[in-house]
C-alpha atoms as a PDB file:
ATOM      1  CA  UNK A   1       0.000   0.000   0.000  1.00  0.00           C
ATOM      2  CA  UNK A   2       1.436   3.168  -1.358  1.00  0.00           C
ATOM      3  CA  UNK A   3       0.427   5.940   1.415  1.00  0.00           C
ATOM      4  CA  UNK A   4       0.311   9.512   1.008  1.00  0.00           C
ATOM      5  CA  UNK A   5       1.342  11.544   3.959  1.00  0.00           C
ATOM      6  CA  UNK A   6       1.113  14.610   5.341  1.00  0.00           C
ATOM      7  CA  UNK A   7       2.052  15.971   8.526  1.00  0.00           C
ATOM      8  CA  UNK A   8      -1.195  14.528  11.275  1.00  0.00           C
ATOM      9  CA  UNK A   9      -2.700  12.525   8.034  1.00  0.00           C
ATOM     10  CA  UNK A  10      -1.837   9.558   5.827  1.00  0.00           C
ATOM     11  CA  UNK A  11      -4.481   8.052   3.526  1.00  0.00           C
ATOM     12  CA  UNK A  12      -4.533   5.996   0.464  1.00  0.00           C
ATOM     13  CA  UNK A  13      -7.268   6.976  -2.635  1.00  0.00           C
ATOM     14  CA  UNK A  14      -8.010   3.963  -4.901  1.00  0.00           C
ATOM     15  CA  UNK A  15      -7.662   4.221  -8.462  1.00  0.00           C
ATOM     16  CA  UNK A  16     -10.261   6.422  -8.705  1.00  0.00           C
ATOM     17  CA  UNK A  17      -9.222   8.903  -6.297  1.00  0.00           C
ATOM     18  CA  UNK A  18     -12.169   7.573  -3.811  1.00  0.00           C
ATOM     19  CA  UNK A  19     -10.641   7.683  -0.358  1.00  0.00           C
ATOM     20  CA  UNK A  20     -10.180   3.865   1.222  1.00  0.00           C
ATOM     21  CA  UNK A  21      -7.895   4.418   4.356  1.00  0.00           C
ATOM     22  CA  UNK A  22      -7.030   6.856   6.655  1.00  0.00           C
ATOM     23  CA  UNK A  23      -5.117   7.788   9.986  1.00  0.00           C
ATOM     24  CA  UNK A  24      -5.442  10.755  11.578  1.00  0.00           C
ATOM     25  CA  UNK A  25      -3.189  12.416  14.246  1.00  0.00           C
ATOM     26  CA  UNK A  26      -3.328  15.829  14.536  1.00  0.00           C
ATOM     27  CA  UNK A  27      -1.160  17.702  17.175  1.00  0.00           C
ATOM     28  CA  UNK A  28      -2.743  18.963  20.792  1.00  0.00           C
ATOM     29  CA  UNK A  29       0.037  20.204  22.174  1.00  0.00           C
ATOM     30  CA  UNK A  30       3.560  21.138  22.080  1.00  0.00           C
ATOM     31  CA  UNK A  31       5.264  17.718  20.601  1.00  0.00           C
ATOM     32  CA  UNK A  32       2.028  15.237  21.102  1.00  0.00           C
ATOM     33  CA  UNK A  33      -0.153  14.343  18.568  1.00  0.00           C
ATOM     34  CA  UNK A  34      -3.611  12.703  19.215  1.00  0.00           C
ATOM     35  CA  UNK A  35      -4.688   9.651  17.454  1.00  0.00           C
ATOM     36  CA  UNK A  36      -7.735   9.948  17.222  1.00  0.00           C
ATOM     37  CA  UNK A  37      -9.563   8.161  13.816  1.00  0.00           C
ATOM     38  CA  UNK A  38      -8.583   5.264  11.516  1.00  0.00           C
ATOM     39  CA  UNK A  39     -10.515   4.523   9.223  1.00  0.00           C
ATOM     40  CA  UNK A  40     -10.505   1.593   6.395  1.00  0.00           C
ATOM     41  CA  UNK A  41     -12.987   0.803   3.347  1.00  0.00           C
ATOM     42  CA  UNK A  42     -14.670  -2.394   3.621  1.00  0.00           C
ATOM     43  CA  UNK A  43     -12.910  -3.517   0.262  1.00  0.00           C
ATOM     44  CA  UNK A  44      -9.572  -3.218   2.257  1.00  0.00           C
ATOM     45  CA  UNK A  45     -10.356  -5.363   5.194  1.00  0.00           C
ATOM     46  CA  UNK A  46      -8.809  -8.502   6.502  1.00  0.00           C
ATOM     47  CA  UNK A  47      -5.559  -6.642   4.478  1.00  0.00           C
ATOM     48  CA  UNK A  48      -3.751  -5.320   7.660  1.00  0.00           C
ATOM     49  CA  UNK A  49      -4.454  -1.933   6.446  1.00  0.00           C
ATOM     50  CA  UNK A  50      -5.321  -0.422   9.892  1.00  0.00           C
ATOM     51  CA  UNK A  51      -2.135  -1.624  11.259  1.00  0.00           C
ATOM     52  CA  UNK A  52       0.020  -0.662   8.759  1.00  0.00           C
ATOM     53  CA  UNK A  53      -1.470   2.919   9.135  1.00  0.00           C
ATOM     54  CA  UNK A  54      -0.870   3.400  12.282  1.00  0.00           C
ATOM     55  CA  UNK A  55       2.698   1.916  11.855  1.00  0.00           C
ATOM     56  CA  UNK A  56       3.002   4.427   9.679  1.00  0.00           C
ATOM     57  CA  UNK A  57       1.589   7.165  12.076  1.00  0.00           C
ATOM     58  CA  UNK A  58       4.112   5.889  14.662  1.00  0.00           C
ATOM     59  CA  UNK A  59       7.082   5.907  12.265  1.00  0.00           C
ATOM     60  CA  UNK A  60       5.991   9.337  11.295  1.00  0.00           C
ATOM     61  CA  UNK A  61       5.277  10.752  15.053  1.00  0.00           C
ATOM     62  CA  UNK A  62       8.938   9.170  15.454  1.00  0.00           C
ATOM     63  CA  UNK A  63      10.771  11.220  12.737  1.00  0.00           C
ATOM     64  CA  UNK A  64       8.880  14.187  13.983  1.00  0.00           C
ATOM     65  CA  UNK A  65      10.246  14.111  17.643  1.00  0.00           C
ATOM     66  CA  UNK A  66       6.480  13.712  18.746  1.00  0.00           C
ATOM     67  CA  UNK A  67       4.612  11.430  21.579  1.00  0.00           C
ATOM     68  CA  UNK A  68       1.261  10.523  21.145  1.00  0.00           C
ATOM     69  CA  UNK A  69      -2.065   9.914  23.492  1.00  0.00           C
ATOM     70  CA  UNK A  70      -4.685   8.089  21.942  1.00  0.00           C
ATOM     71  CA  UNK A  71      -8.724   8.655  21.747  1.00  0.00           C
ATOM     72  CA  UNK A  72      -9.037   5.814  18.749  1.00  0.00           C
ATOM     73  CA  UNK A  73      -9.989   2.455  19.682  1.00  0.00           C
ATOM     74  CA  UNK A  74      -8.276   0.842  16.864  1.00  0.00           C
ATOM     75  CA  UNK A  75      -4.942   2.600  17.861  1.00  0.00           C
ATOM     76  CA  UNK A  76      -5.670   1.865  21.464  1.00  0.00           C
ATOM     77  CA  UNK A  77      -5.857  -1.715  20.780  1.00  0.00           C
ATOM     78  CA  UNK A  78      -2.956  -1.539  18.028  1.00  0.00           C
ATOM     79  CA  UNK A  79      -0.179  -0.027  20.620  1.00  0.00           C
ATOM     80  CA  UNK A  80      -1.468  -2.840  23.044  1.00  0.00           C
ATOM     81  CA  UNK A  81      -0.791  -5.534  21.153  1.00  0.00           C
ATOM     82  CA  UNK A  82       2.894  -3.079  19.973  1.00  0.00           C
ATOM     83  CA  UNK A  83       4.277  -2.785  23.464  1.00  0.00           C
ATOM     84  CA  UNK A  84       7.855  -1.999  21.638  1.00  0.00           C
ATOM     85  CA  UNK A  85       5.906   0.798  20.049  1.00  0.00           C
ATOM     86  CA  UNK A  86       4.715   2.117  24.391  1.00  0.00           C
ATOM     87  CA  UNK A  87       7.360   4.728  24.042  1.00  0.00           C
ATOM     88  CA  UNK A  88       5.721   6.774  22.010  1.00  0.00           C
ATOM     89  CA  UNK A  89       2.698   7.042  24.495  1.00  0.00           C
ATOM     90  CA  UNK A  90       2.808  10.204  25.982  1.00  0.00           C
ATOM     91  CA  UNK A  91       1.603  11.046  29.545  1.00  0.00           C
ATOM     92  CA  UNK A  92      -1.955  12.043  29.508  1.00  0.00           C
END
């Protein structure tokens, strides 16, 4: 899956530009970001596209220096499972 990215947001459009995934993250405060929607089409699922966006939302809030805190329940359940990933997690 080829992502587009930009900073808070990565998505992927199908061939027809229709949007089929998304992450979003933007930033609450000074270096956190909140994860707070993922969304994935029904024609992606059972692909491991929710995972691989957030992966990609943690190797992004990684370059950027960031933390995260997390209101999605995908991503909630994601870094749980992703307990190398816990040092992201920011403090409240």
């Amino acid at each position: 899956m080829d992502f587009q990215q930009t900073d808070g947001r990565i998505w992927l459009n199908d061939s027809e530009g229709r949007l089929v995934a998304e992450i979003t993250f933007p930033q609450v405060r000074r270096g956190v970001a909140n994860i707070d929607h993922t969304f994935v089409d029904p024609s992606l699922r059972g692909q491991g596209a929710a995972g691989k966006l957030v992966q990609a939302a943690a190797d992004q809030l990684r370059r950027r220096g960031m933390k995260a805190v997390l209101t999605c329940s995908y991503a909630k359940k994601w870094f749980g499972e992703h307990p190398e990933q816990g040092d992201l997690l920011a403090d409240g």
